[in-house]
Protein backbone atom coordinates (compact mmCIF):
# COMPACT_ATOMS: atom_id res chain seq x y z
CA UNK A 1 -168.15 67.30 90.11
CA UNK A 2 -171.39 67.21 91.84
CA UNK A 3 -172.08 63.83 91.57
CA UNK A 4 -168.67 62.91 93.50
CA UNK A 5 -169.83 65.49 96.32
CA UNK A 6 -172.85 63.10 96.20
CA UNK A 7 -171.54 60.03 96.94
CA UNK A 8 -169.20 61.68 99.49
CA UNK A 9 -172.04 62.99 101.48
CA UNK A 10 -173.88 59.61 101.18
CA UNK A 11 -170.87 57.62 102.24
CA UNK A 12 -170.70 60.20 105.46
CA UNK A 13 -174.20 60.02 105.90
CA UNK A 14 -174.05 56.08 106.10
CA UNK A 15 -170.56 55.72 108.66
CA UNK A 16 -171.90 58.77 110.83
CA UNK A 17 -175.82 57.56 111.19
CA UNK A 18 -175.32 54.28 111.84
CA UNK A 19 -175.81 52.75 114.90
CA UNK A 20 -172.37 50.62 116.53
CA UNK A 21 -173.69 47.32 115.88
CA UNK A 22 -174.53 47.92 112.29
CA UNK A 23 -170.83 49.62 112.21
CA UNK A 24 -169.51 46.50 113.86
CA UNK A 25 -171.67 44.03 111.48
CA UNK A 26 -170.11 46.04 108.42
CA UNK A 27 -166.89 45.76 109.75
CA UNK A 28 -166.39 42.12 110.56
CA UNK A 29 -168.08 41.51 106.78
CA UNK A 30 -165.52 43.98 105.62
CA UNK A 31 -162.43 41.56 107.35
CA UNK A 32 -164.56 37.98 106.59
CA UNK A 33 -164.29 39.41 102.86
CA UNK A 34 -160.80 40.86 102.19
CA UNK A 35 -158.94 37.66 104.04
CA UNK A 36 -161.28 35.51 101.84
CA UNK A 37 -160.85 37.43 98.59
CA UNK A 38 -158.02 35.28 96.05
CA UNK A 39 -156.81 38.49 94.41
CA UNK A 40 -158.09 41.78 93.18
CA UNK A 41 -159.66 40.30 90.07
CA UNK A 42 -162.45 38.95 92.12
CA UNK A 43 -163.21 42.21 93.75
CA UNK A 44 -166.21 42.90 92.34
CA UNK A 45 -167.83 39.11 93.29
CA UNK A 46 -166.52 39.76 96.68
CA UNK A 47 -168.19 42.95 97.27
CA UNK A 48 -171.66 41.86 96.21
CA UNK A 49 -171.47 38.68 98.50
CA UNK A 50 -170.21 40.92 101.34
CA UNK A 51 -172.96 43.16 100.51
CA UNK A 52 -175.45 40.13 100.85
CA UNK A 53 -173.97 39.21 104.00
CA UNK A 54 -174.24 42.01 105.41
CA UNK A 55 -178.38 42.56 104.47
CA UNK A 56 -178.21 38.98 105.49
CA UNK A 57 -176.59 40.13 109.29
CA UNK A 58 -179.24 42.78 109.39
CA UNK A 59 -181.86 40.95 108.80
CA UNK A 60 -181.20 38.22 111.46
CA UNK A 61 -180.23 40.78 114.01
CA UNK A 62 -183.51 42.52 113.91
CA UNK A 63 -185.64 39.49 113.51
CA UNK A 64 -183.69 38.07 116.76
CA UNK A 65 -182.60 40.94 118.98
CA UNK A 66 -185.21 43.67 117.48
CA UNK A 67 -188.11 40.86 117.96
CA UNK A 68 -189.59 41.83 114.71
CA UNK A 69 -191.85 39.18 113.41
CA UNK A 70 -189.58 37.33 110.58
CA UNK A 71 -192.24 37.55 107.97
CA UNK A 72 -193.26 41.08 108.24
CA UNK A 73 -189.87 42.48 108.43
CA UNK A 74 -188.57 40.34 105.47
CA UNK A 75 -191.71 42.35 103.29
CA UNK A 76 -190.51 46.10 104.86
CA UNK A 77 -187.12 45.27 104.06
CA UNK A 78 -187.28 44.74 100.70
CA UNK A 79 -189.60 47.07 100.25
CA UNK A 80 -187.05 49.59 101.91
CA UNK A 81 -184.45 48.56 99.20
CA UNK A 82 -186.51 48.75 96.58
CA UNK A 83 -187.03 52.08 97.66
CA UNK A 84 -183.30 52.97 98.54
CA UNK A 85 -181.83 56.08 95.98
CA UNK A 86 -179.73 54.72 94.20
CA UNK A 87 -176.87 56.74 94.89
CA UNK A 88 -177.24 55.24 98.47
CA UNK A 89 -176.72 51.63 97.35
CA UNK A 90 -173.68 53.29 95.19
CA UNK A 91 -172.48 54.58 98.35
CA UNK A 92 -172.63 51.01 100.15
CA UNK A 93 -170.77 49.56 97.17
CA UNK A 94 -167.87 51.91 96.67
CA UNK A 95 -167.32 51.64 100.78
CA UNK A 96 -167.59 47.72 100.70
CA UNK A 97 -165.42 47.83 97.62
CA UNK A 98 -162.65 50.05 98.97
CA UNK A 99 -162.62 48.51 102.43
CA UNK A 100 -162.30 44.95 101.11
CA UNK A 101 -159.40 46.25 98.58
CA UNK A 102 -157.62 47.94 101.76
CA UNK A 103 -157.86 44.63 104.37
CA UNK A 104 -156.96 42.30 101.38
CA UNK A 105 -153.83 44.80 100.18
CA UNK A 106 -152.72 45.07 103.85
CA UNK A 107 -152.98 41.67 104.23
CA UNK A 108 -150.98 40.76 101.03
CA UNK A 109 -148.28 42.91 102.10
CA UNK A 110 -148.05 41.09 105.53
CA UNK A 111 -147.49 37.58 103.88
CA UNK A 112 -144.85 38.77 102.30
């Protein structure tokens, strides 16, 4: 039961610490993905591209608006994944995953 506790905290520890525009980033990958997404078979694809977009949106935000020198910041980032717990990345997965299911449900139900 701990391990659920876990992930809980690490989920609330990622929506509560994070800064708007990350929020904002997460959430328009969140929409791009569940209107995008075929059918819930294709969840799990969905969520790792979404996930990729989003390090992807990170990544150019701080290289352009952070003025971070593109080369150095590529090496600390990866190095700052490669360091990430891995109930963390767990954490960023089950959100993704749950948020994509609920945008492409609700939008499912609306074509109806």
């Amino acid at each position: 039961m701990s391990i659920i506790w876990d992930i809980w905290n690490a989920i609330h520890n990622i929506v509560t610490t994070s800064d708007w525009i990350t929020l904002g980033i997460a959430v328009v990958v969140l929409l791009a993905a569940g209107f995008m997404m075929q059918g819930m078979e294709s969840l799990m694809n969905t969520t790792l591209i979404a996930l990729l977009a989003f390090a992807l949106l990170g990544y150019v935000r701080m290289v352009t608006l952070g003025k971070q020198n593109a080369a150095a910041y590529a090496t600390t980032d990866w190095h700052n994944f490669l360091g990430m717990p891995m109930i963390m990345l767990l954490a960023y997965v089950l959100t993704f995953a749950v948020g994509i299911a609920v945008v492409n449900l609700v939008l499912g139900l609306v074509r109806r």
